[in-house]
C-alpha atoms as a PDB file:
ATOM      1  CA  UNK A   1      86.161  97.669 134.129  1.00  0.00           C
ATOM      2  CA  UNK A   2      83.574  98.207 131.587  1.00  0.00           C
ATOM      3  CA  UNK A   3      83.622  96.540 128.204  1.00  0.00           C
ATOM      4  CA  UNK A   4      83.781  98.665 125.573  1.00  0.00           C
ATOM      5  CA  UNK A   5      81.225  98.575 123.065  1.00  0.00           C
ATOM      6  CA  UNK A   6      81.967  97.290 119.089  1.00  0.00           C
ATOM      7  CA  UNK A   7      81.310  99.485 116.981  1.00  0.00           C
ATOM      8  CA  UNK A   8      78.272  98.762 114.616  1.00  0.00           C
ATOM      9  CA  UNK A   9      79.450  98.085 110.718  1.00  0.00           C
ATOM     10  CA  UNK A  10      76.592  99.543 109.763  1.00  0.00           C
ATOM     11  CA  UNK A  11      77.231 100.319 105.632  1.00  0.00           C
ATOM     12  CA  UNK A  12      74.100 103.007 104.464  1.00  0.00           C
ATOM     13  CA  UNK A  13      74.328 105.854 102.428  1.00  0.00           C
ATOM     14  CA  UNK A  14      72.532 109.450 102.008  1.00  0.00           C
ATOM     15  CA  UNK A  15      72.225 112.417  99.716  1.00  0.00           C
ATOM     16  CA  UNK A  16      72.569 115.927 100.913  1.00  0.00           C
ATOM     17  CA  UNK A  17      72.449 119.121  99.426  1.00  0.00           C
ATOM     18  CA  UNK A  18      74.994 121.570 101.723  1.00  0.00           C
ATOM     19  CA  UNK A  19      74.589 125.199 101.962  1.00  0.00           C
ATOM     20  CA  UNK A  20      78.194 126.660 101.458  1.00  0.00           C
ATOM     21  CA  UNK A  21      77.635 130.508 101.357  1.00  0.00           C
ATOM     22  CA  UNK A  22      76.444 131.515 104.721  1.00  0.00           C
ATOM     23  CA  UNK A  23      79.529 130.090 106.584  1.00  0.00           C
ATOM     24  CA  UNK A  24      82.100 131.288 104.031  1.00  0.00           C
ATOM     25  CA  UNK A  25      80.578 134.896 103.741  1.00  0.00           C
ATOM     26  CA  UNK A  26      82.432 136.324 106.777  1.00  0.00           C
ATOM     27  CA  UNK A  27      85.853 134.155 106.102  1.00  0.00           C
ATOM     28  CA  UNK A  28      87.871 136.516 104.318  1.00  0.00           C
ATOM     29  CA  UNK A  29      88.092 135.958 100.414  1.00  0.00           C
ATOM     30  CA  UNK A  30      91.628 134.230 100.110  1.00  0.00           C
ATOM     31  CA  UNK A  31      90.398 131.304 102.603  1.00  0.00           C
ATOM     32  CA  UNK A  32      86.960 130.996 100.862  1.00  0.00           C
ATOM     33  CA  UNK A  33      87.215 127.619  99.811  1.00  0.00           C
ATOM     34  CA  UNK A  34      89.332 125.548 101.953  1.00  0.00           C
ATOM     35  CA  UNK A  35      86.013 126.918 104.332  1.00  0.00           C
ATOM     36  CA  UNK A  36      83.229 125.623 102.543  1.00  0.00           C
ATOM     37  CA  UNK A  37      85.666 121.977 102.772  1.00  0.00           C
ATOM     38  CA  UNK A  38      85.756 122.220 106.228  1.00  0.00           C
ATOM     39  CA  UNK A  39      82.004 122.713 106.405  1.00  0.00           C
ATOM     40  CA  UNK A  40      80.964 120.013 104.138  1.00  0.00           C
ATOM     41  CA  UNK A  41      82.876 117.550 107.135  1.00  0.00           C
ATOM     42  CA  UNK A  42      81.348 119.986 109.796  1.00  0.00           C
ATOM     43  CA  UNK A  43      77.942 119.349 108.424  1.00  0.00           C
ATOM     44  CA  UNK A  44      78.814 115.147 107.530  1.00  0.00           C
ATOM     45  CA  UNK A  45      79.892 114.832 111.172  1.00  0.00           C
ATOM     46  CA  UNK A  46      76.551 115.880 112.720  1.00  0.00           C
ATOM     47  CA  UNK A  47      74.446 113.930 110.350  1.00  0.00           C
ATOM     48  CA  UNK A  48      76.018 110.656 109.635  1.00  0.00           C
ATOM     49  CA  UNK A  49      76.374 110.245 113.489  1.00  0.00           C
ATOM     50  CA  UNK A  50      80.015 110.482 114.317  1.00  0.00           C
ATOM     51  CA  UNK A  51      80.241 110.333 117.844  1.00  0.00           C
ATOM     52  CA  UNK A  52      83.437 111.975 118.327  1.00  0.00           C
ATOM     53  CA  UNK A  53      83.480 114.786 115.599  1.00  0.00           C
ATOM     54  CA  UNK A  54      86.280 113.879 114.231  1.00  0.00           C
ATOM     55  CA  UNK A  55      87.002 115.626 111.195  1.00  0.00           C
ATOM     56  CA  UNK A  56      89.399 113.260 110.267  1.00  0.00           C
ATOM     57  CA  UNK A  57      86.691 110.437 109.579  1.00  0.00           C
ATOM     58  CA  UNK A  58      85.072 112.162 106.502  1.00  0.00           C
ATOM     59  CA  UNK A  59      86.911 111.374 103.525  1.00  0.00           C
ATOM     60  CA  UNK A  60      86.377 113.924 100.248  1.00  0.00           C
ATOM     61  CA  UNK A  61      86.224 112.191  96.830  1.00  0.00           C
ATOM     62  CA  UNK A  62      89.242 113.466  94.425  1.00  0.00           C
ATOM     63  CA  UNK A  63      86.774 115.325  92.238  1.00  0.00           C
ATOM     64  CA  UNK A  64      84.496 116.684  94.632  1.00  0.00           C
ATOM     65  CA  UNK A  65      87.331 118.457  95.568  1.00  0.00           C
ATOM     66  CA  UNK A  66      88.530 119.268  92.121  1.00  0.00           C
ATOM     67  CA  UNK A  67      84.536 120.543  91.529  1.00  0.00           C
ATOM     68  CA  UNK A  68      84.686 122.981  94.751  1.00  0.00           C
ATOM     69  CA  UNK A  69      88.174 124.278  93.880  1.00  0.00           C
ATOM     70  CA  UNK A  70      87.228 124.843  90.251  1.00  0.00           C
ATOM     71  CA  UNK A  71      86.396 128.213  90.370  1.00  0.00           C
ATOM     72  CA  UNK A  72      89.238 128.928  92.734  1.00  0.00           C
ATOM     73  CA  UNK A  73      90.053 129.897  96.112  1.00  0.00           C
ATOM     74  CA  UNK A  74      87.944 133.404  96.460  1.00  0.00           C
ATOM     75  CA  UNK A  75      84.722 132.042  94.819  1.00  0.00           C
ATOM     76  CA  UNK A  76      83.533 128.876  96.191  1.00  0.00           C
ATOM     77  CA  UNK A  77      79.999 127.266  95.641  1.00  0.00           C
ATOM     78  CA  UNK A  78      77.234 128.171  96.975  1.00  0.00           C
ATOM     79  CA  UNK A  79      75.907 125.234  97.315  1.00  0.00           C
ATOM     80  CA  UNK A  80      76.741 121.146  96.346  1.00  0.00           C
ATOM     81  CA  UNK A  81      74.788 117.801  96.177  1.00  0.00           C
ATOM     82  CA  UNK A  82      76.788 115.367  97.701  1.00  0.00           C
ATOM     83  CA  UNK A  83      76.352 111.819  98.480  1.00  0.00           C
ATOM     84  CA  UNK A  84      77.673 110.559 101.618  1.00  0.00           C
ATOM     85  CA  UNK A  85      78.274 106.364 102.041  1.00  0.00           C
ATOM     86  CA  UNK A  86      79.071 105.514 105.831  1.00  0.00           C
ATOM     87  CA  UNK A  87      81.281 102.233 106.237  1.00  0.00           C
ATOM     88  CA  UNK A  88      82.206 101.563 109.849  1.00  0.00           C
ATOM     89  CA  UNK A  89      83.410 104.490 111.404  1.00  0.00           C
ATOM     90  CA  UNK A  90      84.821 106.536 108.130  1.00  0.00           C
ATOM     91  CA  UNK A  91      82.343 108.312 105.597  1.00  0.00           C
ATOM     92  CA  UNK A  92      83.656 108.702 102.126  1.00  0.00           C
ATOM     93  CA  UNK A  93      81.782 111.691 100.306  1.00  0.00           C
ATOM     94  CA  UNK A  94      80.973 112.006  96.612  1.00  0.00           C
ATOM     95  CA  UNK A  95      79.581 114.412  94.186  1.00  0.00           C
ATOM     96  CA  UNK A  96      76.220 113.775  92.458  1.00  0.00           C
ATOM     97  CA  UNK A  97      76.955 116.530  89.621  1.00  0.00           C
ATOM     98  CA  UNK A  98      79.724 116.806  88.163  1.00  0.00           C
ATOM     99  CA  UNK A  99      80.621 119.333  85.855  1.00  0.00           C
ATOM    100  CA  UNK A 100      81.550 117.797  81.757  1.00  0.00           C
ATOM    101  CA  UNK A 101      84.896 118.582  82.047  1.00  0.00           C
ATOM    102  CA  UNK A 102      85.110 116.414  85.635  1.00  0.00           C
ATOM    103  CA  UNK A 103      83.083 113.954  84.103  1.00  0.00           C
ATOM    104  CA  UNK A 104      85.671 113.777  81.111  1.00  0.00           C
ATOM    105  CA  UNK A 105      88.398 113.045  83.295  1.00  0.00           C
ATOM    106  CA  UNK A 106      86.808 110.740  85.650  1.00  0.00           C
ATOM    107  CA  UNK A 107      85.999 108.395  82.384  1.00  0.00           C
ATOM    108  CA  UNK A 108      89.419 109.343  81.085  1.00  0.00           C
ATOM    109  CA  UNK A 109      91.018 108.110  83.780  1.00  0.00           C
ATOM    110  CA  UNK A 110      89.080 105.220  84.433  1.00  0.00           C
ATOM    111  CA  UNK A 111      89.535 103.903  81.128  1.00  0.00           C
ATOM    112  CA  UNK A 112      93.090 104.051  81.753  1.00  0.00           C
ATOM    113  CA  UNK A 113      93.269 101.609  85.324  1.00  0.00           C
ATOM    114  CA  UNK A 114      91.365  99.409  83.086  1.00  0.00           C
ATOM    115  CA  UNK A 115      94.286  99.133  80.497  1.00  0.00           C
ATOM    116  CA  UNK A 116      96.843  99.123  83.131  1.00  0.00           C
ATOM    117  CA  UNK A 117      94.989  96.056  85.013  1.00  0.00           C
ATOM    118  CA  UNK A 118      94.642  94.392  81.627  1.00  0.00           C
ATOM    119  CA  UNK A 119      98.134  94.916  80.788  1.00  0.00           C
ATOM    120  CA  UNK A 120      99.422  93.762  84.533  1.00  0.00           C
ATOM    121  CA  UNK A 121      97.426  90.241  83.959  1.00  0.00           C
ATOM    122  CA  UNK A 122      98.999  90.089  80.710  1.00  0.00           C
ATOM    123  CA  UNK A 123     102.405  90.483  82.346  1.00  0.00           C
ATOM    124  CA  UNK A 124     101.555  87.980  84.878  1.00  0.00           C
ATOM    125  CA  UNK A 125     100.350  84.953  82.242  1.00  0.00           C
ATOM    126  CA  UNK A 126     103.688  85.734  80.521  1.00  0.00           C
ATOM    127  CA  UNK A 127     105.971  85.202  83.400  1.00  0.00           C
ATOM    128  CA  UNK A 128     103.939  81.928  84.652  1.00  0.00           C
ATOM    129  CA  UNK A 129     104.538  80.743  80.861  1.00  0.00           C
ATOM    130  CA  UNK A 130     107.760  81.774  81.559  1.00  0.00           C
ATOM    131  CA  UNK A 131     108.416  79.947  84.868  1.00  0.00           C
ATOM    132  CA  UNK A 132     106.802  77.207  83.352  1.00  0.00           C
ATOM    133  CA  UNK A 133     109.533  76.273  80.337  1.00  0.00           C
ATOM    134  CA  UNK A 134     111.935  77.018  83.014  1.00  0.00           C
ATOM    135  CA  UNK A 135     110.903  73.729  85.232  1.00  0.00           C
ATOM    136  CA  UNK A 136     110.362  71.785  82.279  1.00  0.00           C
ATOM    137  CA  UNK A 137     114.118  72.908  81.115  1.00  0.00           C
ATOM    138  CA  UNK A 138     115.087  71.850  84.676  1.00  0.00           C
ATOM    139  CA  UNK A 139     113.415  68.664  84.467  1.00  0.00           C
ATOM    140  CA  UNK A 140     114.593  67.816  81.236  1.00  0.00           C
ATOM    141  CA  UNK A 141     118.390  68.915  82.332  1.00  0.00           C
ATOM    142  CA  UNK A 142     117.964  66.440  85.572  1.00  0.00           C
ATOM    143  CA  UNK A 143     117.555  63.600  82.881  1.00  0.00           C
ATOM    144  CA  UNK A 144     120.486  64.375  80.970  1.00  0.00           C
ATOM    145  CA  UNK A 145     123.566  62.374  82.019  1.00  0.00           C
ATOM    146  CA  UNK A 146     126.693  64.319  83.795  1.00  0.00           C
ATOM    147  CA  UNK A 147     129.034  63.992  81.082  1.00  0.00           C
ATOM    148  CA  UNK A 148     127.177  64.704  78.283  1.00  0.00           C
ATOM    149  CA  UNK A 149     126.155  67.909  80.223  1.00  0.00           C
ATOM    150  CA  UNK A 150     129.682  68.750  80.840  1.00  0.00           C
ATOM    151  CA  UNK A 151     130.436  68.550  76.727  1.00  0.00           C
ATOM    152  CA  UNK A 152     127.704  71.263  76.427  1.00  0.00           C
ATOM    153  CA  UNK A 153     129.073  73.421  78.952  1.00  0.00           C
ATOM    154  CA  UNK A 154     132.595  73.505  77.676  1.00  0.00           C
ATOM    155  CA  UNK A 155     131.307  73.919  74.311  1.00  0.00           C
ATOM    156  CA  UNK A 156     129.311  77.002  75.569  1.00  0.00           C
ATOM    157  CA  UNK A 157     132.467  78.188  76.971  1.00  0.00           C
ATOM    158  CA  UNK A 158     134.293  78.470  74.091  1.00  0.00           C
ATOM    159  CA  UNK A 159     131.452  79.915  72.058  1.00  0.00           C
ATOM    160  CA  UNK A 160     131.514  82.668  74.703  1.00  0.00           C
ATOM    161  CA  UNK A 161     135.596  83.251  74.351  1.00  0.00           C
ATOM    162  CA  UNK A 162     134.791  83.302  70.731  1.00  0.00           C
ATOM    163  CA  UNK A 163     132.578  85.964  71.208  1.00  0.00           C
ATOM    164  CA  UNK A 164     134.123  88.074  73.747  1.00  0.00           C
ATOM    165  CA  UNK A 165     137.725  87.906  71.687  1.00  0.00           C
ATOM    166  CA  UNK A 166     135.474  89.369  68.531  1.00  0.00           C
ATOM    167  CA  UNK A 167     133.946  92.074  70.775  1.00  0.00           C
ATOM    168  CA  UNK A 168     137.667  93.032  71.865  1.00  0.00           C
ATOM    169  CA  UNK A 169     139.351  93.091  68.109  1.00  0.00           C
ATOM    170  CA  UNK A 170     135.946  95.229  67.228  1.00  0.00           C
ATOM    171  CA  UNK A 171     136.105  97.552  69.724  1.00  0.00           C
ATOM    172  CA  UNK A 172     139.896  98.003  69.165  1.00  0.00           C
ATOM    173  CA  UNK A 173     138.990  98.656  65.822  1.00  0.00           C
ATOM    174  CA  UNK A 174     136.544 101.104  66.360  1.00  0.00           C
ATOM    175  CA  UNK A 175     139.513 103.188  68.724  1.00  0.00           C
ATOM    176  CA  UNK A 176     141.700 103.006  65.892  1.00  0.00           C
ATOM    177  CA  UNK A 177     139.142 104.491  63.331  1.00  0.00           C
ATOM    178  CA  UNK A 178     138.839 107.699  66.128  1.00  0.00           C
ATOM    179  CA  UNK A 179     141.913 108.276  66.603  1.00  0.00           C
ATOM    180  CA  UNK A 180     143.409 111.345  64.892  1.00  0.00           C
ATOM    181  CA  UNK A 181     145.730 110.112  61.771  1.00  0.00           C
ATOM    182  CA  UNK A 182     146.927 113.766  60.923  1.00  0.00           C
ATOM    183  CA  UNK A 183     150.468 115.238  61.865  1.00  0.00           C
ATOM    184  CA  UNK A 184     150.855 118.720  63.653  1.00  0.00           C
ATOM    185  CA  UNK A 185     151.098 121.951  61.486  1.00  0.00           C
ATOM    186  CA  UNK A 186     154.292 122.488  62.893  1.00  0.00           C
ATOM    187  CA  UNK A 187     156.212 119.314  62.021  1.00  0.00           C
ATOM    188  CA  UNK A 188     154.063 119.296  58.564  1.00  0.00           C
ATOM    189  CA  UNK A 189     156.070 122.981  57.990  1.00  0.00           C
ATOM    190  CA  UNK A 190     159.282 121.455  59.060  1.00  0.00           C
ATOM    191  CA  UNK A 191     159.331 118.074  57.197  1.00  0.00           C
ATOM    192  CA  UNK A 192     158.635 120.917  53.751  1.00  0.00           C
ATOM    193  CA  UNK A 193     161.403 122.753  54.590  1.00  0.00           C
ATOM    194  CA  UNK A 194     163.663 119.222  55.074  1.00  0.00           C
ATOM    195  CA  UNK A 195     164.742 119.203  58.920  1.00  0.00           C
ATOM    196  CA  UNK A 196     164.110 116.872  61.603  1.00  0.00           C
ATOM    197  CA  UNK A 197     161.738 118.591  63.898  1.00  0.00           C
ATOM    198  CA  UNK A 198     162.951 116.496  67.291  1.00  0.00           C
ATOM    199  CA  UNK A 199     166.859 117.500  66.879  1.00  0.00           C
ATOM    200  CA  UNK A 200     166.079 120.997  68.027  1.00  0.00           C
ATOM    201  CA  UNK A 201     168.434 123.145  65.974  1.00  0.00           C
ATOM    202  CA  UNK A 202     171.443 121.114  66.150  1.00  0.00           C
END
């Protein structure tokens, strides 16, 4: 058998500019753009060297695609700068001009992993700090004889009773304050008029 041969980690990268309108002229005008997509990989395939044509290897950037869909799906570009980096066997593709409003949005949301990276190592000193006076609360509970540790815990039991028994006369007090304290129009009527409204009549 024949060894196979590894494939070359070659990293480079290359600027293009792609002609879009002569291929999507005779597509018809509600597949326009999804078209000039498929021949930005078309044309990436043949000059980056993938040996297979696998369409599958080129990977769009998020707002080169937002650029080519701006203006819809019947009028696509005519034509786009693109810069293609080739890592391994996969080419990721990116625009070289981008509109303002893309460029807005790119910054926008950059600025906002930032914040959520800063905030997630914030998170992450506070639980070590955390973990941290929970050893040293271990350690310092490991020193403490058994019997004075049992005093505490008993004590802590009762403060909890305590507690819970105030929730429960709270609570009940709470039901009583809802619950309706007014008589029924009819035996209001009857107890006027002077007769017991359960004897029926008799």
């Amino acid at each position: 058998m024949a060894k196979k041969e590894s494939v070359k980690t070659e990293k480079f990268e290359r600027e293009y500019v792609i002609p879009l309108r002569e291929k999507c002229r005779p597509t018809p005008s509600y597949k326009k753009t999804p078209k000039s997509v498929k021949t930005i990989k078309e044309f990436l395939v043949r000059h980056m060297k993938i040996r297979d044509r696998d369409l599958n290897k080129i990977k769009i950037d998020l707002y080169l695609n937002e650029y080519l869909w701006m203006r819809g799906i019947k009028k696509p570009l005519h034509k786009v700068k693109v810069k293609a980096v080739k890592d391994g066997e996969f080419v990721r593709v990116y625009s070289v001009d981008l509109p303002e409003r893309i460029k807005f949005k790119k910054s926008r949301l950059e600025k906002m992993e930032k914040e959520a990276k800063v905030d997630a190592e914030k998170q992450k000193t506070i639980m070590e700090k955390a973990k941290e006076s929970l050893k040293g609360k271990k350690e310092s509970a490991e020193e403490i004889p058994e019997e004075e540790m049992n005093k505490e815990v008993g004590e802590e039991k009762q403060e909890t009773s305590k507690l819970s028994q105030e929730q429960i006369e709270k609570e009940g007090a709470k039901e009583m304050k809802h619950t309706v304290k007014t008589k029924p129009l009819r035996q209001k009527s009857a107890e006027r008029k002077g007769y017991d409204i359960t004897s029926r009549g008799r």
